[in-house]
C-alpha atoms as a PDB file:
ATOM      1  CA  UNK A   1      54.197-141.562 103.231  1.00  0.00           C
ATOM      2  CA  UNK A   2      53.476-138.476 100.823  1.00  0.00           C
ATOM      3  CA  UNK A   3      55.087-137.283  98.059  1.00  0.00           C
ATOM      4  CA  UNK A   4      58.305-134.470  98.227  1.00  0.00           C
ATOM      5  CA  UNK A   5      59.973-135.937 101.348  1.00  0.00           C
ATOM      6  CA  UNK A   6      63.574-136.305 102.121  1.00  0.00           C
ATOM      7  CA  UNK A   7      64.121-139.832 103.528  1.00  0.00           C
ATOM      8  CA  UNK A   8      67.810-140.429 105.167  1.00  0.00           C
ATOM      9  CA  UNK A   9      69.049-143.789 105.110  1.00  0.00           C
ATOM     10  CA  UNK A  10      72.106-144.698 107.771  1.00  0.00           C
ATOM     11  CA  UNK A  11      73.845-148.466 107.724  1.00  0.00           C
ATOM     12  CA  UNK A  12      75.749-149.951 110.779  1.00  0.00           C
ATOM     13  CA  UNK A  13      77.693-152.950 110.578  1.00  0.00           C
ATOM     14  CA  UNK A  14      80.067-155.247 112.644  1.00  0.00           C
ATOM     15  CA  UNK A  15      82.148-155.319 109.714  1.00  0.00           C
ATOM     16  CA  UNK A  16      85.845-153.660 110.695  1.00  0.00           C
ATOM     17  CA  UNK A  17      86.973-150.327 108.619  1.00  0.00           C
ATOM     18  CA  UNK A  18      87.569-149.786 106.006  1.00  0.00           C
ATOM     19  CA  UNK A  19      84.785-151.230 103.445  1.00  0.00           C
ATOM     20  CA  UNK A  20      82.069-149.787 101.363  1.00  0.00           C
ATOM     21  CA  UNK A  21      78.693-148.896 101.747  1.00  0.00           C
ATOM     22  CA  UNK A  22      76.742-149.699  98.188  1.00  0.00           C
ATOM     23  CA  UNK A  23      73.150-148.302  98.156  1.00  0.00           C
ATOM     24  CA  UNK A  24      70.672-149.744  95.546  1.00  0.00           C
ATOM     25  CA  UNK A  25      67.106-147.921  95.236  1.00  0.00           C
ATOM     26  CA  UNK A  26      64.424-149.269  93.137  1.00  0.00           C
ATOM     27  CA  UNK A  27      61.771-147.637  92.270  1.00  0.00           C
ATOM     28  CA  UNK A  28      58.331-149.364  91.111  1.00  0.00           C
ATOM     29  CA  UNK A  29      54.972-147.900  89.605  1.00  0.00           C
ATOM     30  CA  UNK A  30      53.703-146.532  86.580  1.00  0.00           C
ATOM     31  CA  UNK A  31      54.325-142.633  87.674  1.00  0.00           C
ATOM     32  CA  UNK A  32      58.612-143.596  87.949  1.00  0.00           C
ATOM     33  CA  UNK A  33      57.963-145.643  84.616  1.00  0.00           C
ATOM     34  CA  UNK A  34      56.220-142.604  82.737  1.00  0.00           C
ATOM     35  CA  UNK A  35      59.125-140.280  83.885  1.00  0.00           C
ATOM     36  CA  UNK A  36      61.909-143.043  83.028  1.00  0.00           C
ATOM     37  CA  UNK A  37      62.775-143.252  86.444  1.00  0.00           C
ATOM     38  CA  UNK A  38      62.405-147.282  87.256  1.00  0.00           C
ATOM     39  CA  UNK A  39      65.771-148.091  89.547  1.00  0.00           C
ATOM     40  CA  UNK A  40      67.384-150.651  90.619  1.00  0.00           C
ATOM     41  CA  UNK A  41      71.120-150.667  89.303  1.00  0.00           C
ATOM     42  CA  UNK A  42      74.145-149.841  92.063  1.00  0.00           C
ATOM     43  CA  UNK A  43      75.370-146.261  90.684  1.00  0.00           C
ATOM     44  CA  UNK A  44      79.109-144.833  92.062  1.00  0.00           C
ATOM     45  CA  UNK A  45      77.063-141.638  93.084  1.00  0.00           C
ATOM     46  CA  UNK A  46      75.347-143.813  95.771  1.00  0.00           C
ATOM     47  CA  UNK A  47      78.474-145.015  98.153  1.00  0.00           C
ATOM     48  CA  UNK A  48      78.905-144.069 102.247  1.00  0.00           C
ATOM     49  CA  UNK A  49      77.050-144.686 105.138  1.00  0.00           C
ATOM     50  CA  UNK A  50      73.992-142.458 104.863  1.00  0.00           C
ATOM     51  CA  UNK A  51      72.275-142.152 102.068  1.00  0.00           C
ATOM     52  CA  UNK A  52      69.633-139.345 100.924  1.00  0.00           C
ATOM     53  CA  UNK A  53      66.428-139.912  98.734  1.00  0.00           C
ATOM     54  CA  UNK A  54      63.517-138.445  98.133  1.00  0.00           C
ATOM     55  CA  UNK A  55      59.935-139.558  98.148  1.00  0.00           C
ATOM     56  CA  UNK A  56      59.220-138.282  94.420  1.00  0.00           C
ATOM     57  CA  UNK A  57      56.921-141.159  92.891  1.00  0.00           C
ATOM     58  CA  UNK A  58      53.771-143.063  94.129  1.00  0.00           C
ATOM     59  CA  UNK A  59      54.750-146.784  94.268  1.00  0.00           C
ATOM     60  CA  UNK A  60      56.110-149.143  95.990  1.00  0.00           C
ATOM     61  CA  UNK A  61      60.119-148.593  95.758  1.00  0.00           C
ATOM     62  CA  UNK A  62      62.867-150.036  98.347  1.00  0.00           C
ATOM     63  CA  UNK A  63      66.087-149.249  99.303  1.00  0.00           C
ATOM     64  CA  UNK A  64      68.941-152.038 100.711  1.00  0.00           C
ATOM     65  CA  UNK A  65      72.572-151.664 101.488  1.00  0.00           C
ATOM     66  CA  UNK A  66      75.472-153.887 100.877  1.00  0.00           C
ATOM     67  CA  UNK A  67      78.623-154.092 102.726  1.00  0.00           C
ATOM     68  CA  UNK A  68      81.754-154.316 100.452  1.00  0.00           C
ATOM     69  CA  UNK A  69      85.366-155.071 101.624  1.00  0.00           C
ATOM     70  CA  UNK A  70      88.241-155.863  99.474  1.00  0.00           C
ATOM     71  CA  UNK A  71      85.579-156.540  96.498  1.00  0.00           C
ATOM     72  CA  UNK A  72      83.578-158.881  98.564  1.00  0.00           C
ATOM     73  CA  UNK A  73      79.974-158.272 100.008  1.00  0.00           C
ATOM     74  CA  UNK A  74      80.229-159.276 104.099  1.00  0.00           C
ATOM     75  CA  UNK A  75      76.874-157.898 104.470  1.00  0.00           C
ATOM     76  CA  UNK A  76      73.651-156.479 103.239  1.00  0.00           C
ATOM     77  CA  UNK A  77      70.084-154.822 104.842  1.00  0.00           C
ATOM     78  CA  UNK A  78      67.802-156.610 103.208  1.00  0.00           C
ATOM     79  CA  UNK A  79      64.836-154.693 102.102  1.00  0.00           C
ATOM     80  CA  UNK A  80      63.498-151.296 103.393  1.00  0.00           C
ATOM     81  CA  UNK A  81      60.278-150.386 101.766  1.00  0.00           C
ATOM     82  CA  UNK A  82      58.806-147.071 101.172  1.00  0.00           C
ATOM     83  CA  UNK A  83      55.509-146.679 100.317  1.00  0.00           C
ATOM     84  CA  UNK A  84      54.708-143.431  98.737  1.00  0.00           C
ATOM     85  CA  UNK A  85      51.587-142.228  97.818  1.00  0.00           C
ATOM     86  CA  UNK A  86      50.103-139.734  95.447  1.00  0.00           C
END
């Protein structure tokens, strides 16, 4: 997909309420590295069921969400990719 998109992100589980939706995002590719924005760490910013990104750098990046309750993970995506080009 191009570059200066808006991507939304929405999890569903089985899991019963209440829990936590943790979003990680890494982003991949020399254009995130030469603006010091390689990802991949679980930031508070990034909890709830939908998440918002956008499509900023050319790569290969990937977004996954984990399932917390009562500290534990019950569940996770796996891997979305996003392929962005320039």
């Amino acid at each position: 997909m191009p570059k200066h998109l808006w991507l939304r992100f929405e999890s569903s589980t089985n899991v019963p309420e209440p829990y936590q939706v943790h979003w990680q995002v890494v982003n991949t590719g020399e254009e995130a590295a030469a603006h010091n924005q390689l990802r991949g760490d679980f930031n508070s910013h990034q909890l709830g069921k939908v998440h918002w990104e956008t499509t900023a750098y050319a790569g290969t990046h990937w977004v996954e969400a984990f399932v917390v309750k009562d500290g534990v993970c019950l569940a996770r995506s796996g891997r979305i990719l996003v392929k962005v080009w320039r």
